[in-house]
PDB file of N, CA and C in Angstrom:
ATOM      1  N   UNK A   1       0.840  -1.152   0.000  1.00  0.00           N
ATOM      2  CA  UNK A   1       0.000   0.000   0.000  1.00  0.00           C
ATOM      3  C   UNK A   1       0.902   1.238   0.000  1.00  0.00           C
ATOM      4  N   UNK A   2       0.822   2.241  -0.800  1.00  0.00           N
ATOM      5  CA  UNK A   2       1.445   3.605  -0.405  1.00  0.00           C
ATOM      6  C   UNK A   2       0.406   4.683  -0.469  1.00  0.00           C
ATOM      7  N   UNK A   3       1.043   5.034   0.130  1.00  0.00           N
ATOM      8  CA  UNK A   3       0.516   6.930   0.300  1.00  0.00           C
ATOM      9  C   UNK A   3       1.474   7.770  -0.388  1.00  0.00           C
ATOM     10  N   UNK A   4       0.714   8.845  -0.861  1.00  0.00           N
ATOM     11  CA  UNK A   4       1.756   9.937  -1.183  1.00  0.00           C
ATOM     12  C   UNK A   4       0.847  10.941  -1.030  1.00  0.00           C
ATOM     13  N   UNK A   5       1.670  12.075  -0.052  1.00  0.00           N
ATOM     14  CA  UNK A   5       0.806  13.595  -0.214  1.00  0.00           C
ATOM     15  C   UNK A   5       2.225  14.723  -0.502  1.00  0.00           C
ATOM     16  N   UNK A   6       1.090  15.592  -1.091  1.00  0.00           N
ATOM     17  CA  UNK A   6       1.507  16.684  -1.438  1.00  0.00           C
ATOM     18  C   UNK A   6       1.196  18.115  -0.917  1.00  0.00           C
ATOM     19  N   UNK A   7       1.802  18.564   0.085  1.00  0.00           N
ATOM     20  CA  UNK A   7       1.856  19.692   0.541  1.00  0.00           C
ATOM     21  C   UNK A   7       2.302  21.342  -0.017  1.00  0.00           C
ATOM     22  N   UNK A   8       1.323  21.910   0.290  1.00  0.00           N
ATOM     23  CA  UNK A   8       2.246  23.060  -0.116  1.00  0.00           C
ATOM     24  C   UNK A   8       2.007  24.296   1.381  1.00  0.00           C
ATOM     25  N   UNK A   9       3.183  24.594   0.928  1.00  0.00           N
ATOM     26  CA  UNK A   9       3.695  25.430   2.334  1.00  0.00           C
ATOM     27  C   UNK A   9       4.986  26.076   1.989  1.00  0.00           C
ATOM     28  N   UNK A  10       4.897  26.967   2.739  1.00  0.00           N
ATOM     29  CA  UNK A  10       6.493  28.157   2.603  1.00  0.00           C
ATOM     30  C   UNK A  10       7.076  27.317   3.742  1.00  0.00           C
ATOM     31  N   UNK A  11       8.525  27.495   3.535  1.00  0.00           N
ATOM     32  CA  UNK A  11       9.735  27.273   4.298  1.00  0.00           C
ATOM     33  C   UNK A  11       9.219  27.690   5.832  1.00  0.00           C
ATOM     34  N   UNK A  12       8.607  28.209   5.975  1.00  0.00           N
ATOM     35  CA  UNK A  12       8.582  28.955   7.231  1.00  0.00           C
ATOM     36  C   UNK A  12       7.605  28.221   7.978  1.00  0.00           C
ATOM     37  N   UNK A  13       6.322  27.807   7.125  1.00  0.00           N
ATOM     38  CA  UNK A  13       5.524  26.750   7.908  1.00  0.00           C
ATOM     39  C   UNK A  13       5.889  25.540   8.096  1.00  0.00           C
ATOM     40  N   UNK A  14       6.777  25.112   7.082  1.00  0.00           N
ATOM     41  CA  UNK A  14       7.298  23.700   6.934  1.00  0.00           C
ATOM     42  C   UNK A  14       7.868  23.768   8.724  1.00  0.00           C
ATOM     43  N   UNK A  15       8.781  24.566   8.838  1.00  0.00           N
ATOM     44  CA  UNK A  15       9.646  24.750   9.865  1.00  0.00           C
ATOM     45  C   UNK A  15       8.924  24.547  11.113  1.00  0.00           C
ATOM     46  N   UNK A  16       7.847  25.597  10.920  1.00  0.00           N
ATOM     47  CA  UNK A  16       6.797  26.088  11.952  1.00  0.00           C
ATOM     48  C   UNK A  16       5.930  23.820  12.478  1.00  0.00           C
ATOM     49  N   UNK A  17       5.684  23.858  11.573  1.00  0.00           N
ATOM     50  CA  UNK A  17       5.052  22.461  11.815  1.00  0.00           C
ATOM     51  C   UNK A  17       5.920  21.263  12.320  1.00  0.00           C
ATOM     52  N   UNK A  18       7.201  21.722  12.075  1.00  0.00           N
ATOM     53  CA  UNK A  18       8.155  20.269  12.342  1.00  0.00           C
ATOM     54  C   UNK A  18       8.818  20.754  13.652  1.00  0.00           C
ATOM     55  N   UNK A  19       8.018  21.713  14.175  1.00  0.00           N
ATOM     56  CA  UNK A  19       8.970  22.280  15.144  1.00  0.00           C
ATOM     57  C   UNK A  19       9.704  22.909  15.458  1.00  0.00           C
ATOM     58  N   UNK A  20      10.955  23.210  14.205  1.00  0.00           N
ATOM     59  CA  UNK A  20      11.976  23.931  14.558  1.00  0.00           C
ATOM     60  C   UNK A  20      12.041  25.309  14.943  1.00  0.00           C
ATOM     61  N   UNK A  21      12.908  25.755  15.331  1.00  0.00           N
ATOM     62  CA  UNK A  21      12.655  27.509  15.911  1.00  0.00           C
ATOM     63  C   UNK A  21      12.880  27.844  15.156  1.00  0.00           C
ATOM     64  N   UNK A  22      12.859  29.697  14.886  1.00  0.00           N
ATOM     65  CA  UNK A  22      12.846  30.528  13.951  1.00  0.00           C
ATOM     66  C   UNK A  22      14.207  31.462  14.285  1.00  0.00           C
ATOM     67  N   UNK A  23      14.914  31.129  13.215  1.00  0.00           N
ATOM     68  CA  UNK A  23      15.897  31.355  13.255  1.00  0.00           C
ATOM     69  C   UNK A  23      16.248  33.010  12.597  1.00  0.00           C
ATOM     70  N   UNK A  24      15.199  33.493  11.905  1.00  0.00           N
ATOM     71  CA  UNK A  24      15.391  34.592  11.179  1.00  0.00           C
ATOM     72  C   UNK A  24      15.669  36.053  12.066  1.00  0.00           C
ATOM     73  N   UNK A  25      15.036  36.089  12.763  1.00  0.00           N
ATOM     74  CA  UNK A  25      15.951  37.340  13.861  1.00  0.00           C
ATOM     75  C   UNK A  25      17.247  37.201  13.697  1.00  0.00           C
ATOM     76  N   UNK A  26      17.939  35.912  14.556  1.00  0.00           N
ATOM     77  CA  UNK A  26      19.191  35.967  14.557  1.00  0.00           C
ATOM     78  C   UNK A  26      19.825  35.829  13.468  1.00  0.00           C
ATOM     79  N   UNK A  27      19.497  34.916  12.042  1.00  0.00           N
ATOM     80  CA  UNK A  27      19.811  35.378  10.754  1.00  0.00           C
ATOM     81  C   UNK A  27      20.426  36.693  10.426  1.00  0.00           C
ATOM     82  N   UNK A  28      19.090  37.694  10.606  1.00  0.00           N
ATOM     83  CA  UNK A  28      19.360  38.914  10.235  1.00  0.00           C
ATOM     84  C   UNK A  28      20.580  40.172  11.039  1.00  0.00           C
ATOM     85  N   UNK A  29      20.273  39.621  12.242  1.00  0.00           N
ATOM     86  CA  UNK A  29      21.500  40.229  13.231  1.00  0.00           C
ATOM     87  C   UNK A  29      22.830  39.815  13.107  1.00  0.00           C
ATOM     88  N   UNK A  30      22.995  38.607  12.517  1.00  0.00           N
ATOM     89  CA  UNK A  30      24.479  38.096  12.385  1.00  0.00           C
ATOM     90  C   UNK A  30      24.450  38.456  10.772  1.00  0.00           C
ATOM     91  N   UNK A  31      23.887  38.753   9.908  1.00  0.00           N
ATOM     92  CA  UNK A  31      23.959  39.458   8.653  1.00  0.00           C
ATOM     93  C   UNK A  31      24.773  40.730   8.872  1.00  0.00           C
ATOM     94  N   UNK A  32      24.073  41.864   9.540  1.00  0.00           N
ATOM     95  CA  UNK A  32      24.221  43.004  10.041  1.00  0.00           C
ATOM     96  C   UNK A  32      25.062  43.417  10.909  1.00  0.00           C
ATOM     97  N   UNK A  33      25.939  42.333  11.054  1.00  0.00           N
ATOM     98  CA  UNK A  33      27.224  42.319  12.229  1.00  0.00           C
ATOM     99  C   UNK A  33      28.189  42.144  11.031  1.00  0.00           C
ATOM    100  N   UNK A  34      28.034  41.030   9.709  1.00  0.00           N
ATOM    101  CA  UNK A  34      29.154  40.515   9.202  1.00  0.00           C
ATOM    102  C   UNK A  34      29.272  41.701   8.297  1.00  0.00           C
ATOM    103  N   UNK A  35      28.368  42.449   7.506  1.00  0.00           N
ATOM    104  CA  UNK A  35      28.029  43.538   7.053  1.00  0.00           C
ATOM    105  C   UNK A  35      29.014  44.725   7.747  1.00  0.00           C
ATOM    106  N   UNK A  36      28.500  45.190   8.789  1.00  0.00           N
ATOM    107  CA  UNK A  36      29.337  46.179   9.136  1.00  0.00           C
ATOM    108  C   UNK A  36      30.824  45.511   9.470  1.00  0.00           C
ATOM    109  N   UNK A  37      31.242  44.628   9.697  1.00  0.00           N
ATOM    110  CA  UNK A  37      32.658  44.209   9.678  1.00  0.00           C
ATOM    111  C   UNK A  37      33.091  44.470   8.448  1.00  0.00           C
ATOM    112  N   UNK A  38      32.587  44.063   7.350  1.00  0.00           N
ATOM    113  CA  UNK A  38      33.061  44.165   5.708  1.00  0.00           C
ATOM    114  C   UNK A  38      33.414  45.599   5.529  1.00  0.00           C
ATOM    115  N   UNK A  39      32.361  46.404   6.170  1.00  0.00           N
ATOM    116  CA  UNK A  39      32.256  47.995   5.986  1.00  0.00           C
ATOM    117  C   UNK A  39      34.196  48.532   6.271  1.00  0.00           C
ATOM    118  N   UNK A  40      34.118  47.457   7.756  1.00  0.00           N
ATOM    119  CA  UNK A  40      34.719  48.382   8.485  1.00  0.00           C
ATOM    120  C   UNK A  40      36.013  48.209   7.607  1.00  0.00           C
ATOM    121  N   UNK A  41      36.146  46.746   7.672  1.00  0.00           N
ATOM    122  CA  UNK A  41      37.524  46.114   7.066  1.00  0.00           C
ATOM    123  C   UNK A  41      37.819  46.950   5.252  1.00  0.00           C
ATOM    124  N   UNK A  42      36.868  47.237   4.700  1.00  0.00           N
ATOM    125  CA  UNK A  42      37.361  47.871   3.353  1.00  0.00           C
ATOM    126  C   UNK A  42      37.322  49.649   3.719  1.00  0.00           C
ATOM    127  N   UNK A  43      37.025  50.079   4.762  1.00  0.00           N
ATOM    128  CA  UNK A  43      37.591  51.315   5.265  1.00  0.00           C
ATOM    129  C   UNK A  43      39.446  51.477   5.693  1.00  0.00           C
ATOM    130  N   UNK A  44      39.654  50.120   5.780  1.00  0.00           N
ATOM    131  CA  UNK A  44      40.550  49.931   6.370  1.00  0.00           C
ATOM    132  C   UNK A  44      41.682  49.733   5.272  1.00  0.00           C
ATOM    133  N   UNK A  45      41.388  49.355   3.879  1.00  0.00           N
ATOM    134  CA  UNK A  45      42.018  48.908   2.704  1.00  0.00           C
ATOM    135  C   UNK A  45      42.229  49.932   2.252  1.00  0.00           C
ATOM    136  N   UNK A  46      41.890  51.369   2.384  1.00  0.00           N
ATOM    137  CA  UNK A  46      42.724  52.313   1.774  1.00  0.00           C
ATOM    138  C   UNK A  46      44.128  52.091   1.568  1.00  0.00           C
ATOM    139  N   UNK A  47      44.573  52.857   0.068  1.00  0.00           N
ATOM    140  CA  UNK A  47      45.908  52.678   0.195  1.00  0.00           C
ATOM    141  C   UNK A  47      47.046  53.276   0.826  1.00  0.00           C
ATOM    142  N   UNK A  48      46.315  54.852   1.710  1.00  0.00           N
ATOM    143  CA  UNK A  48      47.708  54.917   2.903  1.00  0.00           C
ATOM    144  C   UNK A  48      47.198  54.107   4.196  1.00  0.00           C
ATOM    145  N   UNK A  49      46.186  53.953   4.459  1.00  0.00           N
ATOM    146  CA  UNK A  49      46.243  52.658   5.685  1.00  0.00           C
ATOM    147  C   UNK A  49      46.977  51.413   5.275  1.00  0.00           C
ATOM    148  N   UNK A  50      47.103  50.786   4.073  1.00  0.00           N
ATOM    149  CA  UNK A  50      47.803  49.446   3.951  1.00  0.00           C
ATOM    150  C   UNK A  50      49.086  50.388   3.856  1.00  0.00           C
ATOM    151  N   UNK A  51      49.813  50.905   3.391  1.00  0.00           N
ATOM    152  CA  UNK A  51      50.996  51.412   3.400  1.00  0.00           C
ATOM    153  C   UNK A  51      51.356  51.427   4.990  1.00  0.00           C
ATOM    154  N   UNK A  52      50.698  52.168   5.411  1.00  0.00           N
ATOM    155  CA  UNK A  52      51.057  52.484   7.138  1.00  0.00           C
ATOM    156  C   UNK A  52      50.829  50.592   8.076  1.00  0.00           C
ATOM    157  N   UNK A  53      50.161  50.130   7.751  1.00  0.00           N
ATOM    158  CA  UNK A  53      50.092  48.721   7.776  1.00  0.00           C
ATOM    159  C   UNK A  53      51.330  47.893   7.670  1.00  0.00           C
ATOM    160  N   UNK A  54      51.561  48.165   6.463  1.00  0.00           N
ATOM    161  CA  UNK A  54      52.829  47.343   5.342  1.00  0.00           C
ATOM    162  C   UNK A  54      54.514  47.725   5.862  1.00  0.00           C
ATOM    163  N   UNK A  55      54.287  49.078   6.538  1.00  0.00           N
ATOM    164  CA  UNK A  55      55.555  49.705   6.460  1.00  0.00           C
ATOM    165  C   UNK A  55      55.990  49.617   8.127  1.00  0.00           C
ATOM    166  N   UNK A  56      56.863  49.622   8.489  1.00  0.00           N
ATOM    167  CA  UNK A  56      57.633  49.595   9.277  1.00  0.00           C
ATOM    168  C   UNK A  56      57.099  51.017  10.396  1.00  0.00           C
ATOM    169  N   UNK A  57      57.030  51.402  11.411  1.00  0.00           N
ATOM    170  CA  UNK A  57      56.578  52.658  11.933  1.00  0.00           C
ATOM    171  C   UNK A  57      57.746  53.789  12.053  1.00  0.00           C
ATOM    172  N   UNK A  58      58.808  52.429  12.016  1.00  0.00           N
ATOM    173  CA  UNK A  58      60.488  53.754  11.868  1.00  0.00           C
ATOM    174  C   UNK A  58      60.685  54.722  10.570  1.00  0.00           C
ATOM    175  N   UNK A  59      59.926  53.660   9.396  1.00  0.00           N
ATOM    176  CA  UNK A  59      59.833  54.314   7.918  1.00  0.00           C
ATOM    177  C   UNK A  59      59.094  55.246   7.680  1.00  0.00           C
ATOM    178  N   UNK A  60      58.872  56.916   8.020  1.00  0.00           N
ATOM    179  CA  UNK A  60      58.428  57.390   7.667  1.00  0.00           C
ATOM    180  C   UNK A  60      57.885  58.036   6.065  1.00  0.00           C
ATOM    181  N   UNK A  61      58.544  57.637   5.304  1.00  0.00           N
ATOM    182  CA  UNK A  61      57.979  57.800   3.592  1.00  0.00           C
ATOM    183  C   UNK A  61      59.038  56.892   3.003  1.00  0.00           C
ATOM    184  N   UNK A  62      58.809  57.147   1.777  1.00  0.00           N
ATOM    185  CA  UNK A  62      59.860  57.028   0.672  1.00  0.00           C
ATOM    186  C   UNK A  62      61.000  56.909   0.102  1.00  0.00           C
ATOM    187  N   UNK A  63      61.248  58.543   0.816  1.00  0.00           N
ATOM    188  CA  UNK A  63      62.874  58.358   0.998  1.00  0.00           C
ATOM    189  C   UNK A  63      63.720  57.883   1.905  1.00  0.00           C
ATOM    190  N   UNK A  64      62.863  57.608   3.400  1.00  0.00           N
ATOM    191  CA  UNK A  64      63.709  56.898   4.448  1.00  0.00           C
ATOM    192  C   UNK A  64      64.010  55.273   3.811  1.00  0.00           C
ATOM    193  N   UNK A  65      62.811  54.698   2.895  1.00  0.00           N
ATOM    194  CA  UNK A  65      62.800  53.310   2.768  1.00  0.00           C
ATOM    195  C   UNK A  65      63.988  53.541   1.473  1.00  0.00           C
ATOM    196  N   UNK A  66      64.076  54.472   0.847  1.00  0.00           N
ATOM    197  CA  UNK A  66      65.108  54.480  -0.136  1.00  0.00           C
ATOM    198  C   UNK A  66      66.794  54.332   0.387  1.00  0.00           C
ATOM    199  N   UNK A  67      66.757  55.233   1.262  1.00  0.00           N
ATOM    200  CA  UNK A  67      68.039  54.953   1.940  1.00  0.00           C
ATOM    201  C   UNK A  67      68.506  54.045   2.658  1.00  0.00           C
ATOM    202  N   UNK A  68      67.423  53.430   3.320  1.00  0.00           N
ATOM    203  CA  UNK A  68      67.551  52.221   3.935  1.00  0.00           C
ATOM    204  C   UNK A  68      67.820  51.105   2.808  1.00  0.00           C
ATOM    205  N   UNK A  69      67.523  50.885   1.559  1.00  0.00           N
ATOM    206  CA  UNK A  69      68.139  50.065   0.542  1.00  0.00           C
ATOM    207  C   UNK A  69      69.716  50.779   0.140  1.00  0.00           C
ATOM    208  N   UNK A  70      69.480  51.481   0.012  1.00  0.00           N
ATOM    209  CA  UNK A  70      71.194  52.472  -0.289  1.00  0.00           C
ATOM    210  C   UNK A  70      71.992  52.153   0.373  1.00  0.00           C
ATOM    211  N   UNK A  71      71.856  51.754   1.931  1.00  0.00           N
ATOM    212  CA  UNK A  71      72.819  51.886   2.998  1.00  0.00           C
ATOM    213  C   UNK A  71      72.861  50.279   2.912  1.00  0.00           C
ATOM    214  N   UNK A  72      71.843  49.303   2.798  1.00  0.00           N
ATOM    215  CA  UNK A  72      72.052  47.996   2.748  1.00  0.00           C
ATOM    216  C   UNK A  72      73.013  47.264   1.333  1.00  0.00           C
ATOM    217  N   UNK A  73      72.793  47.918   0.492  1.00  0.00           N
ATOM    218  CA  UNK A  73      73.453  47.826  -0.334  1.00  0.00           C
ATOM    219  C   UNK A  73      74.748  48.489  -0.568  1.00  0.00           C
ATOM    220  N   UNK A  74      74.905  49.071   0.538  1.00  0.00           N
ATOM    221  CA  UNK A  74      76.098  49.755   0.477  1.00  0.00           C
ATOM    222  C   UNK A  74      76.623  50.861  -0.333  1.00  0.00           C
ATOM    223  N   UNK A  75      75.700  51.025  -1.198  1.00  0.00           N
ATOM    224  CA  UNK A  75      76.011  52.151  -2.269  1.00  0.00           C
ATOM    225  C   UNK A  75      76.179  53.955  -1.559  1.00  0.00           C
ATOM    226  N   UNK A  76      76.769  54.696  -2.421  1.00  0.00           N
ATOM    227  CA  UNK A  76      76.867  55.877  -2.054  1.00  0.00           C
ATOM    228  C   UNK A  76      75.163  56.777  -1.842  1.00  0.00           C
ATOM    229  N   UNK A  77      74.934  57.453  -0.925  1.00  0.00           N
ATOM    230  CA  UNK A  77      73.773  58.153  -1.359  1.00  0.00           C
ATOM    231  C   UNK A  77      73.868  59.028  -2.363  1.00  0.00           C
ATOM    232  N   UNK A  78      72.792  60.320  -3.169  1.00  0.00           N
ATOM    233  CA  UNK A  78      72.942  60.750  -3.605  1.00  0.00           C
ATOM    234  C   UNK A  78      73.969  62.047  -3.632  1.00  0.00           C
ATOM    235  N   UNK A  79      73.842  62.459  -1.988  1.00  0.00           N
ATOM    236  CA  UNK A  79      74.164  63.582  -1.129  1.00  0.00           C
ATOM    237  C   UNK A  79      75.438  63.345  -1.311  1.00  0.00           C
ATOM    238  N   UNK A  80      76.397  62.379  -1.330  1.00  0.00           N
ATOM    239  CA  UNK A  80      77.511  62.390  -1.311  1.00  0.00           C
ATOM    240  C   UNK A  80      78.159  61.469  -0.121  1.00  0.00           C
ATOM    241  N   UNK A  81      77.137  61.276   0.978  1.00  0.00           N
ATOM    242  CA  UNK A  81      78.066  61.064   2.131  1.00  0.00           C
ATOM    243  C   UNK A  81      77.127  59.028   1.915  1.00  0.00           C
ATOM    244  N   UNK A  82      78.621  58.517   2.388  1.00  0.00           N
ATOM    245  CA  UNK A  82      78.176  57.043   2.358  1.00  0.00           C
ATOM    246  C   UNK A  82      78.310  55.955   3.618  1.00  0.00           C
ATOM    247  N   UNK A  83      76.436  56.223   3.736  1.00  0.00           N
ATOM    248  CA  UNK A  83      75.969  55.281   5.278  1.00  0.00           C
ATOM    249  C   UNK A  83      76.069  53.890   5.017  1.00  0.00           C
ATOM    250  N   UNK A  84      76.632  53.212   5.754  1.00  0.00           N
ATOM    251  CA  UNK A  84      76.588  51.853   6.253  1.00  0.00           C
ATOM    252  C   UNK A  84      77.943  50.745   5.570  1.00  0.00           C
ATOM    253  N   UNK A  85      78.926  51.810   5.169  1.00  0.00           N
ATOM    254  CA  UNK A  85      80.291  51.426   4.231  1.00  0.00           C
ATOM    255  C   UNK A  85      81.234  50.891   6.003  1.00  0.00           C
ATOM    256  N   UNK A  86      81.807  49.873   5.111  1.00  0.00           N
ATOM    257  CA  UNK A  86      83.216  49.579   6.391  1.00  0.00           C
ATOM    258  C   UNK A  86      84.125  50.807   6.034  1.00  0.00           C
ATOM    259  N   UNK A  87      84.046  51.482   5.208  1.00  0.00           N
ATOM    260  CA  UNK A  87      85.665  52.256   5.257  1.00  0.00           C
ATOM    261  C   UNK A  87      85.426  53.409   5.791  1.00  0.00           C
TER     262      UNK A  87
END
């Protein structure tokens, strides 16, 4: 012998009838949490925040990080005077 029925119902009664709780409040509140995190985090992706991020806090711009390769490499600066030479 079989049976077969056919119901129709939204998700929500289905739920509602089998018991389960309703989860959609907290749905929407943990939406609205991950939401403003996204907000916050691509406020945060500017490109002088990742620079200031990326960079060292001793490195103040450009030219400090320039000299700091100059002097590691040992080369003369432009100025004339040569940082980080044994002689």
């Amino acid at each position: 012998m079989k049976f077969k029925f056919d119901i129709e119902c939204t998700p929500e009664e289905a739920r509602a009838f089998i018991g389960l709780p309703n989860v959609a409040p907290m749905q929407e509140r943990m939406m609205k949490e991950l939401e403003d995190r996204l907000q916050e985090n691509m406020r945060n992706l500017s490109p002088e925040e990742m620079v200031k991020t990326w960079m060292p806090a001793t490195i103040q711009g450009f030219g400090e990080m320039q000299k700091m390769f100059w002097t590691q490499m040992g080369v003369k600066m432009p100025d004339g005077n040569q940082e980080g030479g044994d002689e």
